[in-house]
PDB file of N, CA and C in Angstrom:
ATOM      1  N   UNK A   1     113.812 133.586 169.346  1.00  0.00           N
ATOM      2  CA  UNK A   1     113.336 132.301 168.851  1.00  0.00           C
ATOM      3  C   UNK A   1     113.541 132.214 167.329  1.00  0.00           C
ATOM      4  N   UNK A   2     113.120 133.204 166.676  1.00  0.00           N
ATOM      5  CA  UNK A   2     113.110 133.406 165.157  1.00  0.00           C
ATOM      6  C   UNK A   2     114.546 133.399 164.928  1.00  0.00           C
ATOM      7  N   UNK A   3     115.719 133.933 165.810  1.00  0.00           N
ATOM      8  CA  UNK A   3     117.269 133.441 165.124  1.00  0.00           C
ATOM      9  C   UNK A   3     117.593 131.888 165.467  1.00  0.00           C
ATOM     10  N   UNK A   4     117.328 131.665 166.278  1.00  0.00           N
ATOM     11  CA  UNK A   4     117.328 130.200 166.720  1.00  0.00           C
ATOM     12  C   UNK A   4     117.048 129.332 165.486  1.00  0.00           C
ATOM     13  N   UNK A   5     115.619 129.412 165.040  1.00  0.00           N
ATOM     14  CA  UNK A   5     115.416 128.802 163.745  1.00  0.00           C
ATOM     15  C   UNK A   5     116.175 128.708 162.968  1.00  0.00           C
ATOM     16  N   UNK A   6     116.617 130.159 162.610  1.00  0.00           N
ATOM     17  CA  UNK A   6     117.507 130.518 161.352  1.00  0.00           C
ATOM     18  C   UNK A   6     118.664 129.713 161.124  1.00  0.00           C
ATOM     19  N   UNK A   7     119.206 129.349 162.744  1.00  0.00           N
ATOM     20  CA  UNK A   7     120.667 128.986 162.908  1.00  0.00           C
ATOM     21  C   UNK A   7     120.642 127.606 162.443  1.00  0.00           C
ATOM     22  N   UNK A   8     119.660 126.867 162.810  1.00  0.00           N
ATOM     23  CA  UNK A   8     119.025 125.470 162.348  1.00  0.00           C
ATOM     24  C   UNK A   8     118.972 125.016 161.214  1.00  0.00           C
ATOM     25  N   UNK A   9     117.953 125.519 160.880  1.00  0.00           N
ATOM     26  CA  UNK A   9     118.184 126.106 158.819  1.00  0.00           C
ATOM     27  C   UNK A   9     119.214 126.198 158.254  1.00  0.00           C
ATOM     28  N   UNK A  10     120.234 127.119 158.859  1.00  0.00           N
ATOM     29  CA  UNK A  10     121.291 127.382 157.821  1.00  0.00           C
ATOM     30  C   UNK A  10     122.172 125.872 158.758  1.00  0.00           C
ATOM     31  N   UNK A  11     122.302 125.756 159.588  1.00  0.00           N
ATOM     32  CA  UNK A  11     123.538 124.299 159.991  1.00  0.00           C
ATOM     33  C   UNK A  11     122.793 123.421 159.481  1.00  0.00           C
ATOM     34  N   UNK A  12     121.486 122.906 158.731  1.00  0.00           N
ATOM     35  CA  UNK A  12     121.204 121.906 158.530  1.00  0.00           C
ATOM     36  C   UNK A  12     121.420 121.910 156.781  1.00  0.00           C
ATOM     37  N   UNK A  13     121.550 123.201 156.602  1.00  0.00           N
ATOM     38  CA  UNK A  13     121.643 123.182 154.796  1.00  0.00           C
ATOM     39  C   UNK A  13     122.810 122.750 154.613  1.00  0.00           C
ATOM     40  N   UNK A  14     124.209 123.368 155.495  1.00  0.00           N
ATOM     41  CA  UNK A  14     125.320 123.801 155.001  1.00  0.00           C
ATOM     42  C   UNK A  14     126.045 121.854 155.639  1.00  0.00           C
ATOM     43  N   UNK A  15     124.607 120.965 156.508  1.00  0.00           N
ATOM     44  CA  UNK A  15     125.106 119.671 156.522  1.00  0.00           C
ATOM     45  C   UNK A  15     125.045 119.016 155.538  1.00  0.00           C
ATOM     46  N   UNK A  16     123.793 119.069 154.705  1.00  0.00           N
ATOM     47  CA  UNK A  16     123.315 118.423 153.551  1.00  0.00           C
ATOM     48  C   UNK A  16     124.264 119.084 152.321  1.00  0.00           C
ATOM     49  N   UNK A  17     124.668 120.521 152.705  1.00  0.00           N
ATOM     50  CA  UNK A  17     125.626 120.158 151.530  1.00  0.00           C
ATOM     51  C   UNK A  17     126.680 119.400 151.251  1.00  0.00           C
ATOM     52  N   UNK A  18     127.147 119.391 152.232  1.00  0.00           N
ATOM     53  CA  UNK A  18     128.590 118.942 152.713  1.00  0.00           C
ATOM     54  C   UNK A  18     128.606 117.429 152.251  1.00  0.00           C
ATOM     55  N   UNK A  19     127.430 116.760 153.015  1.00  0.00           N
ATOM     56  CA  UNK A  19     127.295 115.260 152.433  1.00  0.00           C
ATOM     57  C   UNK A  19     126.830 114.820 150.959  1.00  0.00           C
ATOM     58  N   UNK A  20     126.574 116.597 150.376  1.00  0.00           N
ATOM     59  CA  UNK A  20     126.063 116.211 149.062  1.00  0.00           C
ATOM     60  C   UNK A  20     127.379 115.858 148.309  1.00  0.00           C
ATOM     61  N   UNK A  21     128.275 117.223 148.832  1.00  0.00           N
ATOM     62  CA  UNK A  21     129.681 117.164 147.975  1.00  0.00           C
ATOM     63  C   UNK A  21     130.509 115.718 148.392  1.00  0.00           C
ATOM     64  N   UNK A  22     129.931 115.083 149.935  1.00  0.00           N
ATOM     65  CA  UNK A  22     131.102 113.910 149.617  1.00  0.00           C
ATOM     66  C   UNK A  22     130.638 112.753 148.779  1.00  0.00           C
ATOM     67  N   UNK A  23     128.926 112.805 148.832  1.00  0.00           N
ATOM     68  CA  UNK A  23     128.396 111.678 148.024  1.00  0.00           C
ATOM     69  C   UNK A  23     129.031 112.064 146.626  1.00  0.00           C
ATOM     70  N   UNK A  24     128.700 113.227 145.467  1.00  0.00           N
ATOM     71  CA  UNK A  24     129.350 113.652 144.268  1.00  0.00           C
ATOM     72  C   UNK A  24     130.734 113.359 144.662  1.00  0.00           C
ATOM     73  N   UNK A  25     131.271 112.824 145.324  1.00  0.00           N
ATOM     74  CA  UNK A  25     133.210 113.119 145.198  1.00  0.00           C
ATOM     75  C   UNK A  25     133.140 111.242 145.497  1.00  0.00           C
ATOM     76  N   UNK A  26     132.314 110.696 146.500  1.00  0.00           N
ATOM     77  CA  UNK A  26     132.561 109.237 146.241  1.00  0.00           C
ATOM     78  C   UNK A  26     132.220 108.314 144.871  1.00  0.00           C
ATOM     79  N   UNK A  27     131.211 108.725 144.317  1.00  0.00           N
ATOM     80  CA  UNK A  27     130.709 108.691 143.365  1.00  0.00           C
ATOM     81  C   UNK A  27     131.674 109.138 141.908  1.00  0.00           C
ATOM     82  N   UNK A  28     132.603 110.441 141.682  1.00  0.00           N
ATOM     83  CA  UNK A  28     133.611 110.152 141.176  1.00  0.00           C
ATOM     84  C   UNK A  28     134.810 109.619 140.954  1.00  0.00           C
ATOM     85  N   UNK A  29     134.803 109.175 142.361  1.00  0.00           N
ATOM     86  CA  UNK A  29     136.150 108.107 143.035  1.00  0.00           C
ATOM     87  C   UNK A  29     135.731 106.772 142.182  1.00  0.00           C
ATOM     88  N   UNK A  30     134.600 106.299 142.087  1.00  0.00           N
ATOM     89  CA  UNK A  30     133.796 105.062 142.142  1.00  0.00           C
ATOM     90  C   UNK A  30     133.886 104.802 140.368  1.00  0.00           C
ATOM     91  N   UNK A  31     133.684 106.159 139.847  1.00  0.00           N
ATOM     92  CA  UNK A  31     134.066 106.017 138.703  1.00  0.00           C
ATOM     93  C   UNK A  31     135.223 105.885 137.914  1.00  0.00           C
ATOM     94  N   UNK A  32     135.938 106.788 138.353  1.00  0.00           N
ATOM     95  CA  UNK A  32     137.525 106.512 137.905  1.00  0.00           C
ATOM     96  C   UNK A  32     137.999 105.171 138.165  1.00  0.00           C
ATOM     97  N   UNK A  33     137.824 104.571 139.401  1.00  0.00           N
ATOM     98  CA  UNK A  33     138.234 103.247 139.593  1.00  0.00           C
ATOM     99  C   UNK A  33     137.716 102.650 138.530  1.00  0.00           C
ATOM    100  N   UNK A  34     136.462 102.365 138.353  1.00  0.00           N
ATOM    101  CA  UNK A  34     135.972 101.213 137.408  1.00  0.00           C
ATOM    102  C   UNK A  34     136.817 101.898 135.741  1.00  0.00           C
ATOM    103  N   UNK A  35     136.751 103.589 135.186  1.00  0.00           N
ATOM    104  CA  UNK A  35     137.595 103.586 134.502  1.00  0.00           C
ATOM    105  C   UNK A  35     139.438 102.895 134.225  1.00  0.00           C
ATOM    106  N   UNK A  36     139.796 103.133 135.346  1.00  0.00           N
ATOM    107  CA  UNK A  36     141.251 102.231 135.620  1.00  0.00           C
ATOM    108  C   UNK A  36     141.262 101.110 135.386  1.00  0.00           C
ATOM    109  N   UNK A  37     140.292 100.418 135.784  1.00  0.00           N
ATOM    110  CA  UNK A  37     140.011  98.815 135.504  1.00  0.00           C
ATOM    111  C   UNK A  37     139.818  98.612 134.123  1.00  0.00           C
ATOM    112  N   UNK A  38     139.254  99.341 133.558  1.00  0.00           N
ATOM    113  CA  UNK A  38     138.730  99.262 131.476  1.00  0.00           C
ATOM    114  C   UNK A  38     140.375  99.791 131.314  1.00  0.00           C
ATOM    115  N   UNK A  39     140.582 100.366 131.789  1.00  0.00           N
ATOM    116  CA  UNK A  39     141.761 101.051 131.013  1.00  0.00           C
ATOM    117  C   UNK A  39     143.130 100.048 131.202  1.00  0.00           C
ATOM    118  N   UNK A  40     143.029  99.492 132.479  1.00  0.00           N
ATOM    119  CA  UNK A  40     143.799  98.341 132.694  1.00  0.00           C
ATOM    120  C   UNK A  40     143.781  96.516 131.251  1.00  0.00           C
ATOM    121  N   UNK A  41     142.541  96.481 131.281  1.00  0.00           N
ATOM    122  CA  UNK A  41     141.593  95.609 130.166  1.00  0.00           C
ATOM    123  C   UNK A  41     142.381  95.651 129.347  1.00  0.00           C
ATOM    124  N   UNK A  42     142.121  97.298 128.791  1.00  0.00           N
ATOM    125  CA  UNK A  42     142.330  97.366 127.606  1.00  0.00           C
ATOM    126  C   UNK A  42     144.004  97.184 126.859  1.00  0.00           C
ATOM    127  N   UNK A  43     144.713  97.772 127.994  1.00  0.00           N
ATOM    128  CA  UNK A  43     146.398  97.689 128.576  1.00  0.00           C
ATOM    129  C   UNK A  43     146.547  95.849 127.608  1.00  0.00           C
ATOM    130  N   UNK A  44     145.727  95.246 128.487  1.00  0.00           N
ATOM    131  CA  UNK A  44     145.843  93.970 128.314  1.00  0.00           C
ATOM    132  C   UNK A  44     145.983  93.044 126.920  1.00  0.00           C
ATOM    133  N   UNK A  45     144.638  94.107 126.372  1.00  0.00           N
ATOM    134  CA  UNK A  45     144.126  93.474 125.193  1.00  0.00           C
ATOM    135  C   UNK A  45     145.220  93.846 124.104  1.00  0.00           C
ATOM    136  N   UNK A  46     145.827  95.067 124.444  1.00  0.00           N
ATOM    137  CA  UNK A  46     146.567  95.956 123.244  1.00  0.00           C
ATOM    138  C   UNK A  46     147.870  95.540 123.498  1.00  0.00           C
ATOM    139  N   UNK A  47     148.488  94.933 124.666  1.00  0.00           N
ATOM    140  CA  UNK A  47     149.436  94.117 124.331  1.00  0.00           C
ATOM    141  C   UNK A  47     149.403  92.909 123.745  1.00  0.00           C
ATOM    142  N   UNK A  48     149.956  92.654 122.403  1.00  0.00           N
ATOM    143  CA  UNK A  48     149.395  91.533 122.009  1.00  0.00           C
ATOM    144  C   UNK A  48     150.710  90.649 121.797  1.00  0.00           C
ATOM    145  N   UNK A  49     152.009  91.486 121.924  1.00  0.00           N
ATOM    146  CA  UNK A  49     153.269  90.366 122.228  1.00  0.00           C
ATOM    147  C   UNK A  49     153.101  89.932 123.710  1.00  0.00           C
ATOM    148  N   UNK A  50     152.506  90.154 124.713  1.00  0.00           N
ATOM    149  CA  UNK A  50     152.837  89.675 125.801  1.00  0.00           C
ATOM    150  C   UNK A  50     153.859  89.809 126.406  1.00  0.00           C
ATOM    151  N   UNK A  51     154.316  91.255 126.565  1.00  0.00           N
ATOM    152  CA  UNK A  51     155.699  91.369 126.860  1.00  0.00           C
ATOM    153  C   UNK A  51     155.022  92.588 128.077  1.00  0.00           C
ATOM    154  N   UNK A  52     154.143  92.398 128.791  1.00  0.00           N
ATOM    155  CA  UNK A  52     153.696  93.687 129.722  1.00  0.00           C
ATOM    156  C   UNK A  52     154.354  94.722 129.695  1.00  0.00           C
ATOM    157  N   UNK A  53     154.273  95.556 128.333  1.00  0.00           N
ATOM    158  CA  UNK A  53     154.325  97.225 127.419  1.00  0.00           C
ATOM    159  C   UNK A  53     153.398  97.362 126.452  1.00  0.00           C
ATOM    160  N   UNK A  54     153.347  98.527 126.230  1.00  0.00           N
ATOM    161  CA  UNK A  54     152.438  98.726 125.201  1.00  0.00           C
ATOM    162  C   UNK A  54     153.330  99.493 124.311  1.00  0.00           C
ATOM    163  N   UNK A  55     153.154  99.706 122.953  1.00  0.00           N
ATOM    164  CA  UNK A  55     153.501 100.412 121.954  1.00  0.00           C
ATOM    165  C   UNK A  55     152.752 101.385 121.702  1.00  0.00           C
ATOM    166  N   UNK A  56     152.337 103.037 120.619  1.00  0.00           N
ATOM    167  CA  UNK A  56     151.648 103.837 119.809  1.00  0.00           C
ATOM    168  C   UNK A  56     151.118 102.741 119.466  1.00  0.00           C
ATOM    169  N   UNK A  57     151.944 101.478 118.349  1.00  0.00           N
ATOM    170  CA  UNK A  57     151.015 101.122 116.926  1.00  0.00           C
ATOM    171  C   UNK A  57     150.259 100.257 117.993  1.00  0.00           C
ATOM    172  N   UNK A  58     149.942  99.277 119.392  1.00  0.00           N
ATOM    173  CA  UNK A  58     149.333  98.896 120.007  1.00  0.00           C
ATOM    174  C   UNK A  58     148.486  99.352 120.284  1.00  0.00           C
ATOM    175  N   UNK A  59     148.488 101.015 120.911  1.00  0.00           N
ATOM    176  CA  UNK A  59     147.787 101.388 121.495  1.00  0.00           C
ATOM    177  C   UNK A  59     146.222 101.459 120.182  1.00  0.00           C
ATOM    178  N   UNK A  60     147.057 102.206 118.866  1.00  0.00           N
ATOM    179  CA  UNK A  60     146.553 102.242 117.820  1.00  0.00           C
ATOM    180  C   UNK A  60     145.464 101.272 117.271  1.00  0.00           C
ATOM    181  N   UNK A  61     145.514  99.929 117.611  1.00  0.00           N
ATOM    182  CA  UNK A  61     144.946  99.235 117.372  1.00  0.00           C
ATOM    183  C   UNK A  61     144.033  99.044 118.213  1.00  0.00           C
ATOM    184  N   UNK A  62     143.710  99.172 119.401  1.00  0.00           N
ATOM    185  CA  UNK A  62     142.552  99.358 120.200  1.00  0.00           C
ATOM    186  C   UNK A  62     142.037 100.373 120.011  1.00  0.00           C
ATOM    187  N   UNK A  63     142.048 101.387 119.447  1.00  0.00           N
ATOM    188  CA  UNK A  63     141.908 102.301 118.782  1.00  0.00           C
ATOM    189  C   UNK A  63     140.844 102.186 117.885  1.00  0.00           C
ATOM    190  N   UNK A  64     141.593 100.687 116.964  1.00  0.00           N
ATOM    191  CA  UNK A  64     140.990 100.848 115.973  1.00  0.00           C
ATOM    192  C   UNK A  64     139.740  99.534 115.966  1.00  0.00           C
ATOM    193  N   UNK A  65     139.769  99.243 117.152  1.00  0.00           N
ATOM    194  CA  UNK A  65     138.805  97.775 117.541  1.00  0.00           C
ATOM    195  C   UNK A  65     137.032  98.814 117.103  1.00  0.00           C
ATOM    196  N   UNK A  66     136.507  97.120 116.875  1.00  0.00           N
ATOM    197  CA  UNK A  66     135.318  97.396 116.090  1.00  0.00           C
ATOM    198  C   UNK A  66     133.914  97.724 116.973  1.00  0.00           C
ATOM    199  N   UNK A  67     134.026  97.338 118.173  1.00  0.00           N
ATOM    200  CA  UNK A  67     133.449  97.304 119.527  1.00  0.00           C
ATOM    201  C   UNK A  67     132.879  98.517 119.439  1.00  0.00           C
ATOM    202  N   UNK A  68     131.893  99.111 119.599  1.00  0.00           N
ATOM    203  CA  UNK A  68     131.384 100.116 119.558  1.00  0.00           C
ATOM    204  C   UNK A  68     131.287 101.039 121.307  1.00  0.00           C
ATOM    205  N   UNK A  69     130.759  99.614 122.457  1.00  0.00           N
ATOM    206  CA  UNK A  69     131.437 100.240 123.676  1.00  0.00           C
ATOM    207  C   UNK A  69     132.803 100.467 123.463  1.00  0.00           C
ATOM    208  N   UNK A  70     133.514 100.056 123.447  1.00  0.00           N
ATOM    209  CA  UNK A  70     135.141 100.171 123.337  1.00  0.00           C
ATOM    210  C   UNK A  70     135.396 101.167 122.564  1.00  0.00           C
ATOM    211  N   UNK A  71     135.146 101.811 121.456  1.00  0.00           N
ATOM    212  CA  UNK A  71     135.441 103.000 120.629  1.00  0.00           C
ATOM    213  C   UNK A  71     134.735 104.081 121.857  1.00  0.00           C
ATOM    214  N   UNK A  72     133.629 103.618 122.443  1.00  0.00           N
ATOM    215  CA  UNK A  72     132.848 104.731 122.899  1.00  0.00           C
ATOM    216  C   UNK A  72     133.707 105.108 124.392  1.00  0.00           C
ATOM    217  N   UNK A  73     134.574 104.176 124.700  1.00  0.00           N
ATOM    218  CA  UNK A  73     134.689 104.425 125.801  1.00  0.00           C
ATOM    219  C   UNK A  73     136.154 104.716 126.195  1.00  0.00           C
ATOM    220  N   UNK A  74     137.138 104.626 125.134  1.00  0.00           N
ATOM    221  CA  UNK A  74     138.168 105.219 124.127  1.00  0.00           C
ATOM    222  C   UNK A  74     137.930 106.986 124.184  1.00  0.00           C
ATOM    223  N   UNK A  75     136.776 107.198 123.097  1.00  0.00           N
ATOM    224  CA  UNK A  75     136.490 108.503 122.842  1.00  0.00           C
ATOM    225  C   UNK A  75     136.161 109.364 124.087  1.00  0.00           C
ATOM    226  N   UNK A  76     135.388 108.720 125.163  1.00  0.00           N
ATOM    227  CA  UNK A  76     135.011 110.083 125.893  1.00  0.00           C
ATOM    228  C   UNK A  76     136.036 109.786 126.898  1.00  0.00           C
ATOM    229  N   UNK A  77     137.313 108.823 126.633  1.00  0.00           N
ATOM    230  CA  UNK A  77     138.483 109.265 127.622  1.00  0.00           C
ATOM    231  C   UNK A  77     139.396 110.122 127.179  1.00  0.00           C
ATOM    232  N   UNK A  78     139.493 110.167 125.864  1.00  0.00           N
ATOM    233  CA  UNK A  78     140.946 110.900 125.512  1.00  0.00           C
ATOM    234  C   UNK A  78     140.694 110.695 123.980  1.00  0.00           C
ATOM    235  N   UNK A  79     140.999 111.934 122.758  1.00  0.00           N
ATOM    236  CA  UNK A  79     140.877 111.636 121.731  1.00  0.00           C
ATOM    237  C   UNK A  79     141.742 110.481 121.094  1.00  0.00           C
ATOM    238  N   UNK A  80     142.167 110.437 119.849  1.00  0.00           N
ATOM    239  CA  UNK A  80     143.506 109.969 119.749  1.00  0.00           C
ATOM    240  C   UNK A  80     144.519 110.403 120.025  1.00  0.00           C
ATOM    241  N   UNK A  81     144.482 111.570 119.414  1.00  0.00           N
ATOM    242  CA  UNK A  81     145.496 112.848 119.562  1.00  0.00           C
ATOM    243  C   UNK A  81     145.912 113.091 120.710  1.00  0.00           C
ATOM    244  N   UNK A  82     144.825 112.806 121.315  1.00  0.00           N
ATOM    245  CA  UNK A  82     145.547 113.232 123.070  1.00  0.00           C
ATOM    246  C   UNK A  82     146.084 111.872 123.233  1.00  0.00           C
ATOM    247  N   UNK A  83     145.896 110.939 123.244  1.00  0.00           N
ATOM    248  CA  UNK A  83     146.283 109.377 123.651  1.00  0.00           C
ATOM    249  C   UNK A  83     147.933 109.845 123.253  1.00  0.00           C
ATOM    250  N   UNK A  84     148.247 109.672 122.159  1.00  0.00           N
ATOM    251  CA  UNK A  84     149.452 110.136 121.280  1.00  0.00           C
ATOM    252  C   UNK A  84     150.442 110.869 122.007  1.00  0.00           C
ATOM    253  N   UNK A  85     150.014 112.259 122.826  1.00  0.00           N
ATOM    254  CA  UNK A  85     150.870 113.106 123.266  1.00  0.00           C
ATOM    255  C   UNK A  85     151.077 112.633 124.259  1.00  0.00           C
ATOM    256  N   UNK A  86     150.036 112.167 125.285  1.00  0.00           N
ATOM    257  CA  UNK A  86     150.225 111.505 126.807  1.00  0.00           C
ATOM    258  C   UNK A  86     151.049 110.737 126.544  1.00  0.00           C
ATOM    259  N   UNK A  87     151.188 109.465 125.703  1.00  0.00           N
ATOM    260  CA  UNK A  87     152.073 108.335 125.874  1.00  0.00           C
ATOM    261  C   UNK A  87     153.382 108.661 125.241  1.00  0.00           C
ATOM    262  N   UNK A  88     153.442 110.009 124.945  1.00  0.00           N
ATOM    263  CA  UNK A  88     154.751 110.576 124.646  1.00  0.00           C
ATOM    264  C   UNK A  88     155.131 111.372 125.724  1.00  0.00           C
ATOM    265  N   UNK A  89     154.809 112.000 126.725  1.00  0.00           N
ATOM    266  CA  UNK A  89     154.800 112.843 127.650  1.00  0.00           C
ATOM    267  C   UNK A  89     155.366 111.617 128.227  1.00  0.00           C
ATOM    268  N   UNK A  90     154.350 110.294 128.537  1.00  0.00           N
ATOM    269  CA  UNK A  90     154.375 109.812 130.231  1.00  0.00           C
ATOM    270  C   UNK A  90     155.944 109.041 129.550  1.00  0.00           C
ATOM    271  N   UNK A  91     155.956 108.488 128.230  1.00  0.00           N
ATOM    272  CA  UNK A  91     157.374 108.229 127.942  1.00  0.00           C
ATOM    273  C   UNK A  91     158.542 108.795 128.328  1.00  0.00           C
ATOM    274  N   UNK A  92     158.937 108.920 129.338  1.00  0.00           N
ATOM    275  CA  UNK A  92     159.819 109.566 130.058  1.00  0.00           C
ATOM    276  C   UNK A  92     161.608 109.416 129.372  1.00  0.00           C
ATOM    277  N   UNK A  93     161.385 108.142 129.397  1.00  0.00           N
ATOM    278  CA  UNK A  93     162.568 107.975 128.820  1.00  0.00           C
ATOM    279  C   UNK A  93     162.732 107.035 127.350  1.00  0.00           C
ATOM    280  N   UNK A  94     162.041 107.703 126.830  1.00  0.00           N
ATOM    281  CA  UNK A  94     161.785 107.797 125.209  1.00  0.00           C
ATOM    282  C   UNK A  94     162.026 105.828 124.145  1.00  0.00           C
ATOM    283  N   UNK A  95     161.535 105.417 125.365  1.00  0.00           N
ATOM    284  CA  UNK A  95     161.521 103.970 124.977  1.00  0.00           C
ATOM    285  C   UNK A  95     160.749 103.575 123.902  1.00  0.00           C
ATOM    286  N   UNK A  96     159.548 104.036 123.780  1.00  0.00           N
ATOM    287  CA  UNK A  96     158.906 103.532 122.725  1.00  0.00           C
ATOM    288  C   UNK A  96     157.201 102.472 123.286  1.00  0.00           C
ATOM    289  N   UNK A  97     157.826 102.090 124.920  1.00  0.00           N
ATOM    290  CA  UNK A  97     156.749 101.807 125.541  1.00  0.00           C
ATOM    291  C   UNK A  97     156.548 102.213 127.192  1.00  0.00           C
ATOM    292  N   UNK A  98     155.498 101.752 127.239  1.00  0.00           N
ATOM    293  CA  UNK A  98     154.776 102.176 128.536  1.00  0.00           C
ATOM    294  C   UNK A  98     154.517 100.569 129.212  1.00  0.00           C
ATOM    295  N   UNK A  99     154.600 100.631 130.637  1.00  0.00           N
ATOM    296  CA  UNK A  99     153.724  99.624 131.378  1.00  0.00           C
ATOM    297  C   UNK A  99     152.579 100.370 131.787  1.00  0.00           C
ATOM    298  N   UNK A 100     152.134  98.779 132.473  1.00  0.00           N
ATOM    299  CA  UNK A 100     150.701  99.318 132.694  1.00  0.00           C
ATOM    300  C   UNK A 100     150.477 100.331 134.043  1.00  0.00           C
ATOM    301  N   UNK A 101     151.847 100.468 135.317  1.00  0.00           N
ATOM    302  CA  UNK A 101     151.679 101.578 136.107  1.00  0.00           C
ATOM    303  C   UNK A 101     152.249 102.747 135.354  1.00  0.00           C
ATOM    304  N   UNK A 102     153.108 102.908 134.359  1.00  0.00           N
ATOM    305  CA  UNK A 102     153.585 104.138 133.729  1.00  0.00           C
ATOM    306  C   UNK A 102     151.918 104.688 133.252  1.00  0.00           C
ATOM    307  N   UNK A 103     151.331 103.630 132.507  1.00  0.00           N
ATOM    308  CA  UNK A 103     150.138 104.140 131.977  1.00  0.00           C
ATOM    309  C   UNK A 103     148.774 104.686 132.703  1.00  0.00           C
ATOM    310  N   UNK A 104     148.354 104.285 134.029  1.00  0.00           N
ATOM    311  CA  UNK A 104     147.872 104.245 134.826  1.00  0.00           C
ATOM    312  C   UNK A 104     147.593 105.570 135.291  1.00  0.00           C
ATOM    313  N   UNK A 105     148.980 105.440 136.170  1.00  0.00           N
ATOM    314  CA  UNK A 105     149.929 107.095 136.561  1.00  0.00           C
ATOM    315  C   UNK A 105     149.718 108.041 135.916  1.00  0.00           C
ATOM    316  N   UNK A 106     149.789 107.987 134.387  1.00  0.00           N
ATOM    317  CA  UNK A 106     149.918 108.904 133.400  1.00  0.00           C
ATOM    318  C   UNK A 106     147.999 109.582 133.407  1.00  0.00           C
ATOM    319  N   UNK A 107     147.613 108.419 132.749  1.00  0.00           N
ATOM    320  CA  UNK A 107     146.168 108.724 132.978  1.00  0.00           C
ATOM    321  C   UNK A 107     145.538 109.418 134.249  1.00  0.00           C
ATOM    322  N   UNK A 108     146.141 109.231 135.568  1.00  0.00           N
ATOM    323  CA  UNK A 108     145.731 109.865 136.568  1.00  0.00           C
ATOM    324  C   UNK A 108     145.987 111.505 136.610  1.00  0.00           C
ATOM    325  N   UNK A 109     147.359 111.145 136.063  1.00  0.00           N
ATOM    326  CA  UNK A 109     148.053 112.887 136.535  1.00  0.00           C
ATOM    327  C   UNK A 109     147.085 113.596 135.649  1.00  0.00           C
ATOM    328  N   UNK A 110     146.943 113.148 134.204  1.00  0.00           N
ATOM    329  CA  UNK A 110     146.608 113.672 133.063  1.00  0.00           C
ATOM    330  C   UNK A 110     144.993 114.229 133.918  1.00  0.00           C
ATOM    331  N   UNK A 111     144.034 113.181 133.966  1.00  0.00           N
ATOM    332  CA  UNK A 111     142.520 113.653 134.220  1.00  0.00           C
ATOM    333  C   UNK A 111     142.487 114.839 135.239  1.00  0.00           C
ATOM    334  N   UNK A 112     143.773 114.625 136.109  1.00  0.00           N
ATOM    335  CA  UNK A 112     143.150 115.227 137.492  1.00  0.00           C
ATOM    336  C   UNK A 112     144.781 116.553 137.645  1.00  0.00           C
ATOM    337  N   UNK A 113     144.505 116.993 136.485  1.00  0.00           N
ATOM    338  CA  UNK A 113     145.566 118.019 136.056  1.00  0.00           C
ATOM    339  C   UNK A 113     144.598 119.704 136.018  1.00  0.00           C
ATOM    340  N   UNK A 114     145.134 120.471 136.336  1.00  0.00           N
ATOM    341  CA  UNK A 114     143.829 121.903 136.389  1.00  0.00           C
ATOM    342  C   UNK A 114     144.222 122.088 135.358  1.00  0.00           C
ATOM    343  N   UNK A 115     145.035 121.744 134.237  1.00  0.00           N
ATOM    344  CA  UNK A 115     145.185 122.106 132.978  1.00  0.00           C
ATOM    345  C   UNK A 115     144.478 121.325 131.798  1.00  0.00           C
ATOM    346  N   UNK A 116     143.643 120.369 132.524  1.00  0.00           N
ATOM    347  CA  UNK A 116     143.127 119.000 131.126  1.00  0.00           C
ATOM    348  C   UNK A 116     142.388 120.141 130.687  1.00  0.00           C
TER     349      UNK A 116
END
């Protein structure tokens, strides 16, 4: 009777974990999306020829916006410095700009890299 319990116990922990890890994993899904969407925004805002690309000195300037969410939410994605190298990395073919799936893409590989 007393292993019986045990077996209960442990299949009922090792359920609740399981749904703990998918709630924590939907919940980071949930976030990145709504990040993609700001990051999409911002794509938007920092093109300011309207030519759907972005430039460095574009990117630079959202960068340099006065918005304090927007700096804040800038900073805990990527320094500058890192912004800089990514959009030179995801620059593949050394154009000078990015669209907004080059940028996207880039940002994805980048976060969800075992090397960030």
């Amino acid at each position: 009777m007393l292993n019986l319990m045990t077996a209960v116990i442990v299949e009922v922990s090792d359920e609740s974990g399981t749904k703990d890890k998918e709630t924590e994993e939907g919940w980071a899904a949930k976030a990145w999306e709504e990040d993609m969407q700001e990051i999409a925004r911002l794509f938007r805002e920092a093109d300011t020829d309207r030519d759907d690309l972005v430039t460095m000195v574009e990117i630079e300037q959202v960068y340099a916006n006065p918005d304090e969410k927007v700096k804040a939410f800038l900073w805990e994605l990527a320094s500058r410095d890192e912004i800089e190298a990514l959009f030179h990395l995801i620059d593949a073919d050394e154009s000078g700009t990015l669209d907004i799936n080059e940028l996207l893409e880039g940002f994805w590989e980048w976060k969800h890299s075992p090397f960030e």
